[in-house]
Protein backbone atom coordinates (compact mmCIF):
# COMPACT_ATOMS: atom_id res chain seq x y z
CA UNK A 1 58.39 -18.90 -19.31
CA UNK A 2 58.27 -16.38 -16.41
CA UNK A 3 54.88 -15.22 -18.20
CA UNK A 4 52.94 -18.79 -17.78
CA UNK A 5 54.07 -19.02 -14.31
CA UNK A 6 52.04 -16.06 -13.33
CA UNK A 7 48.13 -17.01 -12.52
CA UNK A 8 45.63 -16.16 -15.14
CA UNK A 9 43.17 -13.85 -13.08
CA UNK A 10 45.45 -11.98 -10.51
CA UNK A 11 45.01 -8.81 -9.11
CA UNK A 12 45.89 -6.69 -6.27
CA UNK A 13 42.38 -6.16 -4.62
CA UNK A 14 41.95 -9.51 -2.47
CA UNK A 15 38.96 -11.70 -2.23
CA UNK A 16 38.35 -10.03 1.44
CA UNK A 17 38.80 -6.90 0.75
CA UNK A 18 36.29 -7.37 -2.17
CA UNK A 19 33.52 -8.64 0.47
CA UNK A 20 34.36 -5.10 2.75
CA UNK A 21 33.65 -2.73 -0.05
CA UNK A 22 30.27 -4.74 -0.79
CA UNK A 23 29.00 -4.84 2.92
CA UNK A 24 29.91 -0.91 3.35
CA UNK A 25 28.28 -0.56 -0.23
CA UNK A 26 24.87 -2.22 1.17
CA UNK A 27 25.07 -0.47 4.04
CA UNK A 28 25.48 3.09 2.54
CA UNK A 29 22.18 1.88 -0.18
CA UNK A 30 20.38 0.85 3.05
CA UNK A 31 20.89 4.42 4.56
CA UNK A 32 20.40 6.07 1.70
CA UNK A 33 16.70 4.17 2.00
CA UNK A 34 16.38 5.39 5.52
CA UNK A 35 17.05 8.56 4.65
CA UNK A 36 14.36 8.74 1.81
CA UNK A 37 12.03 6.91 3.85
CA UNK A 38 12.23 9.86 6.75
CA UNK A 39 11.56 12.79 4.37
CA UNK A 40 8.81 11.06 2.88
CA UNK A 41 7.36 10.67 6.39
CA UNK A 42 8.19 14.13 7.00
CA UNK A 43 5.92 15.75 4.16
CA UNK A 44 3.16 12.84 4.91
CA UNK A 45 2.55 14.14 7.98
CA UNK A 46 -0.18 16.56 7.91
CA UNK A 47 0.47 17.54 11.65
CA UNK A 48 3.65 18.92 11.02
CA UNK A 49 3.96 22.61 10.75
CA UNK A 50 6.03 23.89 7.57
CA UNK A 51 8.72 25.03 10.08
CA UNK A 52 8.78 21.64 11.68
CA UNK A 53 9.19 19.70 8.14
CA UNK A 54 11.82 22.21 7.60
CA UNK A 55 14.30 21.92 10.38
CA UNK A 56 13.73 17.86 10.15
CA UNK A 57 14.74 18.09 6.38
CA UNK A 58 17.87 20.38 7.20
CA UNK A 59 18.31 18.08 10.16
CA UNK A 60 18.36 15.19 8.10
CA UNK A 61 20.37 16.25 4.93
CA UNK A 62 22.89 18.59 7.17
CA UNK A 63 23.89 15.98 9.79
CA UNK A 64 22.70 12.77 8.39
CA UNK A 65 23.70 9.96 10.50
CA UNK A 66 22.74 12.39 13.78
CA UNK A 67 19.48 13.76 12.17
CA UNK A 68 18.10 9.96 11.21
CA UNK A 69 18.92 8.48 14.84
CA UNK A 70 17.40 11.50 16.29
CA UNK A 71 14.52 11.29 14.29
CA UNK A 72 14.11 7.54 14.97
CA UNK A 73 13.61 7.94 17.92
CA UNK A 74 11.44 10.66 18.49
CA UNK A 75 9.00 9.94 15.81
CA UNK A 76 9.88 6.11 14.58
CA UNK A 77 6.18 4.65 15.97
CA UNK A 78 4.20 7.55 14.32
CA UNK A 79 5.96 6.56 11.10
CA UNK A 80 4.59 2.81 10.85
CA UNK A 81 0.97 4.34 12.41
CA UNK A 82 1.45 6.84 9.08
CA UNK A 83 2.22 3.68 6.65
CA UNK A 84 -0.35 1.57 8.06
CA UNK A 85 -3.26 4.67 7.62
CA UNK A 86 -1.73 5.21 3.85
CA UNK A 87 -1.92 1.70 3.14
CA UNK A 88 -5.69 1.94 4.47
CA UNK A 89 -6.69 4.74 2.42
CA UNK A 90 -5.35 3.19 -1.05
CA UNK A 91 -6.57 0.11 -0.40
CA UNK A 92 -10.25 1.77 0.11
CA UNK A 93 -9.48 4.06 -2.91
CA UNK A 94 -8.64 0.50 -4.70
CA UNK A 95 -11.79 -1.37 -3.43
CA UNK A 96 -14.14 1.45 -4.57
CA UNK A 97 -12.37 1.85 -8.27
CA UNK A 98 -12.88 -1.76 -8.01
CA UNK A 99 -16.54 -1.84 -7.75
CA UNK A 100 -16.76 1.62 -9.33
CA UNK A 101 -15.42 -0.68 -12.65
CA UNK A 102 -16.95 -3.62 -12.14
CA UNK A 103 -20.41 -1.84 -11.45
CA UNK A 104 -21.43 -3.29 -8.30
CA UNK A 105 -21.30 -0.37 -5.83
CA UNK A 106 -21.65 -1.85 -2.24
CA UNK A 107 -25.11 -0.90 -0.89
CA UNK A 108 -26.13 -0.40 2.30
CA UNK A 109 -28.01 -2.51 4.40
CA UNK A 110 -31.02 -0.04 3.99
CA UNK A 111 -30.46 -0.40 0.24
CA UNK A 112 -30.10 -3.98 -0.09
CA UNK A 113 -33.48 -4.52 1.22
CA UNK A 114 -35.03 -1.66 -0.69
CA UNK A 115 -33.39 -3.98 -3.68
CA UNK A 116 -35.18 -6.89 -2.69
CA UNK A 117 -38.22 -4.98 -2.22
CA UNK A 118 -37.72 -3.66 -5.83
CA UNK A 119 -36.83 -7.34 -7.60
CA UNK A 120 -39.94 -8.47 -5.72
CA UNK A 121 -42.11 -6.22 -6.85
CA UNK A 122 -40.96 -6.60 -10.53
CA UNK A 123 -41.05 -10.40 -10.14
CA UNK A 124 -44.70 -10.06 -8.69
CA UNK A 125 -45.48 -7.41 -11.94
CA UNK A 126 -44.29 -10.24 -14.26
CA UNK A 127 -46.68 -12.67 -12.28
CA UNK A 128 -49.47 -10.37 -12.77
CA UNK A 129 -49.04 -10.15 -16.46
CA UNK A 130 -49.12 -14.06 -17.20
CA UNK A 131 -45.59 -13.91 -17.95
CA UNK A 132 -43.98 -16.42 -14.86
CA UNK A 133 -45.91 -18.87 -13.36
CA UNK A 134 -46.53 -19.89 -9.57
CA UNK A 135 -43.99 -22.18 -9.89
CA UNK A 136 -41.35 -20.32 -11.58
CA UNK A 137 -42.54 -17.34 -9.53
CA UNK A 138 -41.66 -19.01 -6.12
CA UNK A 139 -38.34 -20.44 -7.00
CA UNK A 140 -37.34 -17.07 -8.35
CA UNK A 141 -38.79 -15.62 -4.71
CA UNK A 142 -37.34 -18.05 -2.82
CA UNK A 143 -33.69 -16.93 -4.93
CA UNK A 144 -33.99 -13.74 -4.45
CA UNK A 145 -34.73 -13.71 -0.19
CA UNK A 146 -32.38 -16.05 0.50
């Protein structure tokens, strides 16, 4: 009888405890995301000199907690200037595979007009030959200019 009387799911970790060693276990996988976040910056950064992306790396992995305040700090608003010009250039890389793929490359202004020019004179060529006539000819002018 002295077996029943214990509870079914006890254990000696309590339910407090169990809530401490998850908060310290987010916090440790949110610094390890700071930490991986600042050496990526570090090796973005084309103005950094090898020397400089080396004693920021041994700052960073030596003293951790030290080297990520310090770095912070001293270059924390360079790093979201740095993500914002990244995110620029893929999104331009995307655009252009975009009409690279879809075949409408993006034309100047020059260009567009030269177009224009070019669709009128083939529409005006297919006038010439009997194959539109005035009327189909003018709605298909009208399209194309406005």
């Amino acid at each position: 009888m002295n077996e029943l009387a214990q509870p079914v799911a006890a254990t000696g970790y309590p339910l407090l405890n169990l809530f401490w060693t998850m908060l310290w276990f987010f916090l440790w996988v949110v610094f390890l995301m700071v930490l991986f976040r600042i050496l990526t910056d570090v090796f973005r950064d084309d103005r950094l000199s090898g020397w400089a992306k080396a004693g920021w790396t041994v700052l960073v992995i030596v003293l951790p907690f030290l080297g990520a305040l310090i770095y912070l700090v001293a270059r924390g608003k360079g790093m979201g200037e740095r993500d914002q010009r990244e995110i620029e250039k893929r999104d331009a890389r995307f655009r252009a595979y975009v009409q690279e793929a879809a075949g409408t490359p993006e034309h100047a202004p020059e260009q567009a007009s030269a177009t224009h020019a070019d669709e009128l004179a083939k529409l005006a060529d297919l006038k010439q030959r009997g194959a539109l006539s005035d009327d189909e000819y003018a709605r298909a002018k009208t399209k194309i200019l406005t």
